[in-house]
Protein backbone atom coordinates (compact mmCIF):
# COMPACT_ATOMS: atom_id res chain seq x y z
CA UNK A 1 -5.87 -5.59 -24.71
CA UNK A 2 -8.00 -6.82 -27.77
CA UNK A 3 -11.20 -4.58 -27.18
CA UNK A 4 -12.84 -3.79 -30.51
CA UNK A 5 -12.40 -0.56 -31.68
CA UNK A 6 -15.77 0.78 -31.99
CA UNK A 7 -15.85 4.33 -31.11
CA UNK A 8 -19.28 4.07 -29.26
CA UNK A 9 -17.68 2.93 -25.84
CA UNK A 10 -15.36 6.07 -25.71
CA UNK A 11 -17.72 8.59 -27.43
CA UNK A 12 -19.98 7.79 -24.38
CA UNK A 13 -17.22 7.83 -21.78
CA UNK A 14 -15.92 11.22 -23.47
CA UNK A 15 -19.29 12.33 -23.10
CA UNK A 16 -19.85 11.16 -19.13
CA UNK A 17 -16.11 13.12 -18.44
CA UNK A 18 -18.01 16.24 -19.91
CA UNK A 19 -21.23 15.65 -17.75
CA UNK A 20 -19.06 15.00 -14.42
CA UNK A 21 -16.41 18.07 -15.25
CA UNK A 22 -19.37 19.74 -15.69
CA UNK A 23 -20.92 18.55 -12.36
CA UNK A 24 -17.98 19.78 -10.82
CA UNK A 25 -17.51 23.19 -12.20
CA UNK A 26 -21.51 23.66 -10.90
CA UNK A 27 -20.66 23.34 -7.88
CA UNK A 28 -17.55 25.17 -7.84
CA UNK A 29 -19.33 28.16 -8.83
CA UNK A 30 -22.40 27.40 -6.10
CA UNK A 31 -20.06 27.37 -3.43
CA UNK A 32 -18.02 30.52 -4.78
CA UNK A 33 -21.17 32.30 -4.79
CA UNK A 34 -21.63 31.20 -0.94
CA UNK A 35 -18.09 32.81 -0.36
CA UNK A 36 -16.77 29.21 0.04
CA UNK A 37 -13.18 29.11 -1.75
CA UNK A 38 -11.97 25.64 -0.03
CA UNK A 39 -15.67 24.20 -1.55
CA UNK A 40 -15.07 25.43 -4.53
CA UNK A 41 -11.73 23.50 -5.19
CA UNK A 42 -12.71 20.85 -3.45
CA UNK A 43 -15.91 20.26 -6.21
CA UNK A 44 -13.01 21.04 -8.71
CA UNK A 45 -10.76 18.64 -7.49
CA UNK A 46 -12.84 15.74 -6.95
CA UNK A 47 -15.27 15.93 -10.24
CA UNK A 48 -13.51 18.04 -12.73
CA UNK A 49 -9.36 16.35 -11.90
CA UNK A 50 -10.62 13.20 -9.91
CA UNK A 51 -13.52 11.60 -11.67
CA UNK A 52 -12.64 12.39 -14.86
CA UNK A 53 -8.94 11.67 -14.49
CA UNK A 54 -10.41 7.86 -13.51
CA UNK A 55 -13.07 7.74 -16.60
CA UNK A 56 -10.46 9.56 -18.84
CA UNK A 57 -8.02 6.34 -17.93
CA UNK A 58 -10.62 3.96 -18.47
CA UNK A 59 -11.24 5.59 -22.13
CA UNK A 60 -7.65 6.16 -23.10
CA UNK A 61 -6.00 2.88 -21.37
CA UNK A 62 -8.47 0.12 -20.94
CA UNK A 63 -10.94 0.96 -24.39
CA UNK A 64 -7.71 2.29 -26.19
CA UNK A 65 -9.04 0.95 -29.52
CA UNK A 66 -12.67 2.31 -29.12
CA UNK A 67 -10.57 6.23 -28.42
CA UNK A 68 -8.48 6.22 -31.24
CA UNK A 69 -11.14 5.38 -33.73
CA UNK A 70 -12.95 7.90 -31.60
CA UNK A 71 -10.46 10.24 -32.57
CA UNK A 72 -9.52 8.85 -36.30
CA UNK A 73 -6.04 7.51 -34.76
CA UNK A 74 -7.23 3.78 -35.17
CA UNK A 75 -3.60 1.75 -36.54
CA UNK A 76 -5.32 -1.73 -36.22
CA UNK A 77 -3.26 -2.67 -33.06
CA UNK A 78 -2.22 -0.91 -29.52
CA UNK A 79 -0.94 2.85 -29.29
CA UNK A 80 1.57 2.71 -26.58
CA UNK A 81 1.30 6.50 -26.23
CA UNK A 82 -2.30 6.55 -25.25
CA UNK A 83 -2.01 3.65 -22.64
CA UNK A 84 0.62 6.39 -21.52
CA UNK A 85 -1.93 9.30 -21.17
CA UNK A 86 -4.47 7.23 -19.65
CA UNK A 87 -1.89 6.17 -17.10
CA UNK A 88 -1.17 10.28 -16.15
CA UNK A 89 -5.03 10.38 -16.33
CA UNK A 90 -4.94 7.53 -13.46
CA UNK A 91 -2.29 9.04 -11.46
CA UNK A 92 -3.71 12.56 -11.41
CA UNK A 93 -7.27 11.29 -10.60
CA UNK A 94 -6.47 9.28 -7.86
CA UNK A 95 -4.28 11.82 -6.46
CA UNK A 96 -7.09 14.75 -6.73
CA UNK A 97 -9.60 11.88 -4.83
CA UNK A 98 -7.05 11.24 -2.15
CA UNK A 99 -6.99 15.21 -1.50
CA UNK A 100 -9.84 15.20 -1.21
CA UNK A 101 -10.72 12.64 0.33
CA UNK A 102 -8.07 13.17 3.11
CA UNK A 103 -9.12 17.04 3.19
CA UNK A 104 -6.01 18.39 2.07
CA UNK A 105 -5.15 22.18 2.75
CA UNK A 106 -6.79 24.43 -0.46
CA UNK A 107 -2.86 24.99 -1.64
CA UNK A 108 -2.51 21.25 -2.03
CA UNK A 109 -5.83 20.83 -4.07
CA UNK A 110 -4.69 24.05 -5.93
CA UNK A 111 -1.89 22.84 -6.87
CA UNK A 112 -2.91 19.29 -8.15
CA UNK A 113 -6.09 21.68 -9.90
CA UNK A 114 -3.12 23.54 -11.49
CA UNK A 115 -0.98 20.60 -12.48
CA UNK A 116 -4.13 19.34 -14.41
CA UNK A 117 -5.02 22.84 -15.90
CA UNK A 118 -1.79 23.34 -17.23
CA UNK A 119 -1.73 19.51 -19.11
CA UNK A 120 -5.11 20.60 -20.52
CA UNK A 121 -4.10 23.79 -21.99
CA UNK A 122 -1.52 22.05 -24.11
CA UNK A 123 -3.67 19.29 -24.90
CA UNK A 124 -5.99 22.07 -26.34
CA UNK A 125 -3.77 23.66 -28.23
CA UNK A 126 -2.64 20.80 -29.73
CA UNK A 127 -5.78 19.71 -30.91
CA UNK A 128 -6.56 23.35 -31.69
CA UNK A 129 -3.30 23.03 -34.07
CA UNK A 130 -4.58 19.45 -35.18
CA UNK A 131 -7.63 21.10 -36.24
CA UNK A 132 -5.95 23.87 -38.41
CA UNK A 133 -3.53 21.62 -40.07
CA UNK A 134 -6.28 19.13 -40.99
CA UNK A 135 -9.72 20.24 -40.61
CA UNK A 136 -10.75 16.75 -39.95
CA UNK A 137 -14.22 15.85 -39.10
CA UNK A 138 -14.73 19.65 -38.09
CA UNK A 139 -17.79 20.02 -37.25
CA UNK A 140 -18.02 16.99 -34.44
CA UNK A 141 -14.81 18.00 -33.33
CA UNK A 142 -14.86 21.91 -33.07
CA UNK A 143 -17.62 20.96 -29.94
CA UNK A 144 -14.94 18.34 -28.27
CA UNK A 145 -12.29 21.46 -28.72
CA UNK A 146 -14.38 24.49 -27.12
CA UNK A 147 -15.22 22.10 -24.32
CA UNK A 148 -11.74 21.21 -23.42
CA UNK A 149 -10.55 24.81 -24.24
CA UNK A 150 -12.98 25.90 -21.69
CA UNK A 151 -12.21 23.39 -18.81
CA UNK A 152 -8.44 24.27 -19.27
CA UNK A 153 -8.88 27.75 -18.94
CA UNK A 154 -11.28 26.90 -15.78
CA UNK A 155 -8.40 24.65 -14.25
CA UNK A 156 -6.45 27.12 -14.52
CA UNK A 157 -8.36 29.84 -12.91
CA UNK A 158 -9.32 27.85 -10.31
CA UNK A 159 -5.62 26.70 -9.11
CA UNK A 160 -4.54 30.00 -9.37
CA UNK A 161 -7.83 31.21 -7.29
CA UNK A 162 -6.70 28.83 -5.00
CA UNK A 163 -2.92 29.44 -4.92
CA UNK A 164 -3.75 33.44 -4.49
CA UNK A 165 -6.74 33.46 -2.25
């Protein structure tokens, strides 16, 4: 897994996972408005856990170098630990598109919304801490942070809406 580790590759995937979360939270909220709860986590789970659980593999595993000089974590050769989150990334995403795709019950998709709220929330504060510790690059990053503070807190309203109906 040589790829170079220019950060352009991932800074555009990171920013195409923000454009398809974003996709999906849109339509979460259109269909909520329409009194359409099962619609709602369905958009959730197929954009905001599915798609970007596949392009969030794709930047973490398979352009691994390109993400952690993204992300100022660049060591010159292969971080096993981020081949490791990309893998989760895979295995969430695919699972989110197979419940949807197979029309699981809203429960199900609630749940696997959940599962991927809950990782988010600790990846946020744990970038949030990151942040305090270093104040590295703050001003590109502080954007990065607010936008995965505010999907977490989304995933997590969502699988709860859906868990609670």
């Amino acid at each position: 897994m040589g790829l170079p580790s220019d950060p352009k590759a991932s800074a555009w995937l990171m920013q195409l996972t923000w454009l398809c979360g974003a996709i999906g939270f849109w339509g979460a909220f259109g269909a909520l408005a329409n009194s359409e709860l099962i619609g709602a986590i369905s958009w959730v789970n197929l954009w905001v856990v599915g798609v970007t659980g596949v392009l969030s593999f794709f930047r973490h595993a398979v352009f691994h170098r390109s993400d952690a000089a993204r992300m100022g974590w660049d060591y010159g050769r292969r971080n096993a630990f981020q081949l490791e989150v990309g893998f989760a990334n895979l295995a969430w995403g695919s699972v989110a598109i197979t419940a949807w795709a197979q029309g699981w019950s809203l429960e199900a998709q609630g749940a696997v919304v959940l599962l991927f709220g809950i990782y988010m929330v600790q990846v946020a504060v744990l970038h949030w801490i990151e942040f305090a510790q270093t104040g590295l690059n703050q001003r590109r990053r502080v954007l990065s942070r607010l936008v995965n503070s505010g999907f977490a807190a989304l995933l997590l309203w969502f699988g709860a809406l859906a868990l609670n109906p």
